[in-house]
N, C-alpha and C. Protein backbone atom coordinates (compact mmCIF):
# COMPACT_ATOMS: atom_id res chain seq x y z
N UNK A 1 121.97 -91.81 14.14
CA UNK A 1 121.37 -90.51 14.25
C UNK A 1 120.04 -90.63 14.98
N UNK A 2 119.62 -89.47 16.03
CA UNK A 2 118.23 -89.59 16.82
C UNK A 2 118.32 -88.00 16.78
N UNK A 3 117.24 -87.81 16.15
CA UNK A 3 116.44 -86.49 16.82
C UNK A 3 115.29 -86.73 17.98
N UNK A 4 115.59 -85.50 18.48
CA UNK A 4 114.28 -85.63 19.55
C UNK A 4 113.25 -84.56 19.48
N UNK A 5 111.74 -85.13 19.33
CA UNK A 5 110.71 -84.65 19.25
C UNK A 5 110.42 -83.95 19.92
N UNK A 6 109.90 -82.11 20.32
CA UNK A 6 109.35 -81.19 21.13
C UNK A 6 107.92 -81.07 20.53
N UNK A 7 106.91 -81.42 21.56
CA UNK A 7 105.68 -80.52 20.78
C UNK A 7 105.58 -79.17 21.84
N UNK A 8 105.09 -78.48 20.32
CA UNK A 8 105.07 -77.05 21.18
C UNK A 8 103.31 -77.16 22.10
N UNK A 9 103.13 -76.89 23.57
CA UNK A 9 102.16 -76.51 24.04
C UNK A 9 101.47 -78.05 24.13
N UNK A 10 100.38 -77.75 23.87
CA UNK A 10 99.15 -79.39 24.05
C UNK A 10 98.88 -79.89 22.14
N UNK A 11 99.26 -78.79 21.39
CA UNK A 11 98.63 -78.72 20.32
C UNK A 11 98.37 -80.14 19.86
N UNK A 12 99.71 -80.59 19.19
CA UNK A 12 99.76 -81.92 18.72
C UNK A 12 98.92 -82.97 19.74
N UNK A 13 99.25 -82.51 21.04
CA UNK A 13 98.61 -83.73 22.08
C UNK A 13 97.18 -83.62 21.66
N UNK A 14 96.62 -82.54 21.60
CA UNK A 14 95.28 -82.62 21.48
C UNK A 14 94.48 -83.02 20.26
N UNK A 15 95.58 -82.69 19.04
CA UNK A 15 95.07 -83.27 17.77
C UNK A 15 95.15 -84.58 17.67
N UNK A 16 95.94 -85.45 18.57
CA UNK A 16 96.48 -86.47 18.20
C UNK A 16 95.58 -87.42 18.80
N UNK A 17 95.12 -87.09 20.32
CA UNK A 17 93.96 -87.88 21.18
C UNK A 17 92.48 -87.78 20.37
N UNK A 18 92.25 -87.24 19.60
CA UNK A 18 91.03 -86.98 18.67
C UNK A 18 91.46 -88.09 17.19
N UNK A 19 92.39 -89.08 16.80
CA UNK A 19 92.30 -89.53 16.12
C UNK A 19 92.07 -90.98 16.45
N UNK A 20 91.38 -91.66 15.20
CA UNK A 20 91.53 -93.11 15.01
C UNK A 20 92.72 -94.00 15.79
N UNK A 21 92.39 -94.95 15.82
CA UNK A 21 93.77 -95.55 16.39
C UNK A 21 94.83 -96.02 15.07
N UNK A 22 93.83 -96.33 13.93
CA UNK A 22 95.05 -96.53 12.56
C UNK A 22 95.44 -95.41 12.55
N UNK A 23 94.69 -94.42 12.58
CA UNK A 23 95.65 -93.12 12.12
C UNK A 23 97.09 -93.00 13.11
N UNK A 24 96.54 -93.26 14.32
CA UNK A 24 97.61 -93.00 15.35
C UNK A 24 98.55 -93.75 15.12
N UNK A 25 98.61 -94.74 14.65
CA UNK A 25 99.46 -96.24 14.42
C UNK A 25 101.03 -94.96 13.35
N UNK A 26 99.74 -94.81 12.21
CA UNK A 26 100.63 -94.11 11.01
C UNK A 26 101.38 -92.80 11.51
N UNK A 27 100.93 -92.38 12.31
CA UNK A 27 101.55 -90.63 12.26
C UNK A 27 102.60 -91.36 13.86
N UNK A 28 102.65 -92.12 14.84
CA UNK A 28 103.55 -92.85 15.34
C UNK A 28 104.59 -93.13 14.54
N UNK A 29 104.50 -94.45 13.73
CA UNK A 29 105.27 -94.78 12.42
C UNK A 29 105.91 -93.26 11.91
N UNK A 30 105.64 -92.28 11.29
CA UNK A 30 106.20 -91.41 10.46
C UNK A 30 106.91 -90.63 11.80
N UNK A 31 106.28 -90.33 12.49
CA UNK A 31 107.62 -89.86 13.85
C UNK A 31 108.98 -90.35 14.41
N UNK A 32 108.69 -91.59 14.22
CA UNK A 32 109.70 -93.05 14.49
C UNK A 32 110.82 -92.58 13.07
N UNK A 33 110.41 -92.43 11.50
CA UNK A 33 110.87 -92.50 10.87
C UNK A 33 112.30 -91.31 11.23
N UNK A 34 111.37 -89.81 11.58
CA UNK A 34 111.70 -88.48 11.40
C UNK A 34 113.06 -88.74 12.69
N UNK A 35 112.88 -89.23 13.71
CA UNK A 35 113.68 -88.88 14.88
C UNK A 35 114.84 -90.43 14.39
N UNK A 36 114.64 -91.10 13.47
CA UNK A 36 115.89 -92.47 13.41
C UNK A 36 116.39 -92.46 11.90
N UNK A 37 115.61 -91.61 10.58
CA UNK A 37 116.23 -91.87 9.52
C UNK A 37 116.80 -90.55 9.27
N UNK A 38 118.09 -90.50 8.65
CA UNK A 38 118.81 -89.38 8.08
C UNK A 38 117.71 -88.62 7.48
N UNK A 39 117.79 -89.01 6.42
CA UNK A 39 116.76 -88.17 5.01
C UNK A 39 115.48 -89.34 4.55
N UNK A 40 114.59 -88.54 5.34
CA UNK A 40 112.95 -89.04 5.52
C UNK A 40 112.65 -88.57 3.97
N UNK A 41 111.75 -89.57 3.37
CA UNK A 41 111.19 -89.74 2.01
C UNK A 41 110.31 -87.99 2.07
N UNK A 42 110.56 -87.76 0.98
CA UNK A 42 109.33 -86.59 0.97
C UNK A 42 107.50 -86.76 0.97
N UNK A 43 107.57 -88.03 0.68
CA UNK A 43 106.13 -88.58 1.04
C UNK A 43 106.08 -88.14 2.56
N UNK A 44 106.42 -88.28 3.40
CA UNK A 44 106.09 -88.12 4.88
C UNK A 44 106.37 -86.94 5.33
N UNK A 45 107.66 -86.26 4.37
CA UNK A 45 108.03 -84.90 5.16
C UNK A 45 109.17 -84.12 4.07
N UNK A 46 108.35 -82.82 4.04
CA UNK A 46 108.54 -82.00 2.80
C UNK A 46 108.50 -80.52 3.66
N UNK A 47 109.22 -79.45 2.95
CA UNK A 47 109.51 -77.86 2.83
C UNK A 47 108.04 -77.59 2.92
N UNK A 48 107.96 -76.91 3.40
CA UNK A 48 106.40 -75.83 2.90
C UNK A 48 107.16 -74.94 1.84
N UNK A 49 106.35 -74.67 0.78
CA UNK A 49 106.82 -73.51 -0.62
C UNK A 49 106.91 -72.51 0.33
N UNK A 50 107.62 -71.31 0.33
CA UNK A 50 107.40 -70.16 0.78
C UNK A 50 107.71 -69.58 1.88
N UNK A 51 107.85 -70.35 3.17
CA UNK A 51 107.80 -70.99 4.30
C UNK A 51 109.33 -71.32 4.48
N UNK A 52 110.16 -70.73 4.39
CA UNK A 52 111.44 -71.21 5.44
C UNK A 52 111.71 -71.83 6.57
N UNK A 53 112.10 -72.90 6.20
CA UNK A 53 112.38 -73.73 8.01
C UNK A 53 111.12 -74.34 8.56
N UNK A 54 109.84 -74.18 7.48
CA UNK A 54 108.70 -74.39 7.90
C UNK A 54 108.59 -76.16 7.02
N UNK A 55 108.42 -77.00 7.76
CA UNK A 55 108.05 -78.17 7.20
C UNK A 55 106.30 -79.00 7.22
N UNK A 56 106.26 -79.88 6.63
CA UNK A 56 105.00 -80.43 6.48
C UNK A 56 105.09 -82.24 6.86
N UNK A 57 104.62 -82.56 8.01
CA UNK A 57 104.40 -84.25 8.14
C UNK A 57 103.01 -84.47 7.52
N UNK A 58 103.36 -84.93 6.51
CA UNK A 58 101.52 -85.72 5.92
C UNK A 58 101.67 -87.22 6.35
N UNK A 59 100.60 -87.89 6.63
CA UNK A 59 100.17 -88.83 6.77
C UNK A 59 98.95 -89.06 6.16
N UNK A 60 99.07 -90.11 5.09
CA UNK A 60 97.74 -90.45 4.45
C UNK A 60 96.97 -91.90 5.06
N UNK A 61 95.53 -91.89 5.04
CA UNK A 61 94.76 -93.13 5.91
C UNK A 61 93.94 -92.81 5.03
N UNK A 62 93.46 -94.19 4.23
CA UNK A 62 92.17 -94.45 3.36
C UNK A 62 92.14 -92.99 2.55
N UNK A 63 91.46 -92.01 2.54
CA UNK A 63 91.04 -90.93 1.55
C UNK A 63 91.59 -89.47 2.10
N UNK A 64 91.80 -90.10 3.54
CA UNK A 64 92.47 -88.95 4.12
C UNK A 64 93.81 -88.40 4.20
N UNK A 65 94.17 -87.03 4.20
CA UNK A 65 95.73 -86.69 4.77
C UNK A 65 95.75 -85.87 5.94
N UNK A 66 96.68 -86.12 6.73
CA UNK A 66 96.47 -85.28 7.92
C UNK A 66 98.04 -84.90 7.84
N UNK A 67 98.21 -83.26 8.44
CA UNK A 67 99.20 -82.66 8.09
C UNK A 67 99.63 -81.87 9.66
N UNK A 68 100.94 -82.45 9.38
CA UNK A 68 101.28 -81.76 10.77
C UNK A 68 102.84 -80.61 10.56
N UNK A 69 102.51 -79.47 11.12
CA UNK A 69 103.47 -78.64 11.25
C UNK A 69 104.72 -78.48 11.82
N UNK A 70 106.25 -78.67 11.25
CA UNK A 70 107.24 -78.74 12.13
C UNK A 70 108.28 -78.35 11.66
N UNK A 71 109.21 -77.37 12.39
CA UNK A 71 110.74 -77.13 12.46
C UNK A 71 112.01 -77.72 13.30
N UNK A 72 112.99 -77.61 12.68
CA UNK A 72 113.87 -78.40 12.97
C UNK A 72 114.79 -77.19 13.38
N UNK A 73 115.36 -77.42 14.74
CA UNK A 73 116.49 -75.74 15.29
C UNK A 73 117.65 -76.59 15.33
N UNK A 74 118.32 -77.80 14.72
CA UNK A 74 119.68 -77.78 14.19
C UNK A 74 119.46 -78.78 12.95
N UNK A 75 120.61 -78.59 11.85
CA UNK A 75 120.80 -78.94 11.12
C UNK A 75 119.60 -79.33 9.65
């Protein structure tokens, strides 16, 4: 199984060039996970409550979480 990653616009690009390079290492890693494992741990990627079709990538570094927004248009 491979999904393939769309970012919408620059958004992600631009949040993403503003981080650490560990951070970048980790939220790399959890993308790698999302587009090659069936069913990604909910540590990395969870439902938003409320939010249909609306998901949540967290990535935690030292004290931090950084949260990224994403839908999936099959399956």
């Amino acid at each position: 199984m491979a999904r393939t990653i769309i970012f919408y616009q620059n958004y992600f690009i631009d949040f993403y060039k503003e981080l650490n390079p560990k951070v970048k290492e980790k939220v790399k890693y959890v993308l790698e996970l999302i587009k090659q494992v069936e069913r990604v741990p909910e540590k990395f990627l969870a439902p938003m409550t409320g939010y249909e079709g609306l998901f949540e990538i967290r990535i935690e570094y030292q004290s931090n979480i950084f949260r990224i927004f994403c839908c999936f248009d099959h399956g």
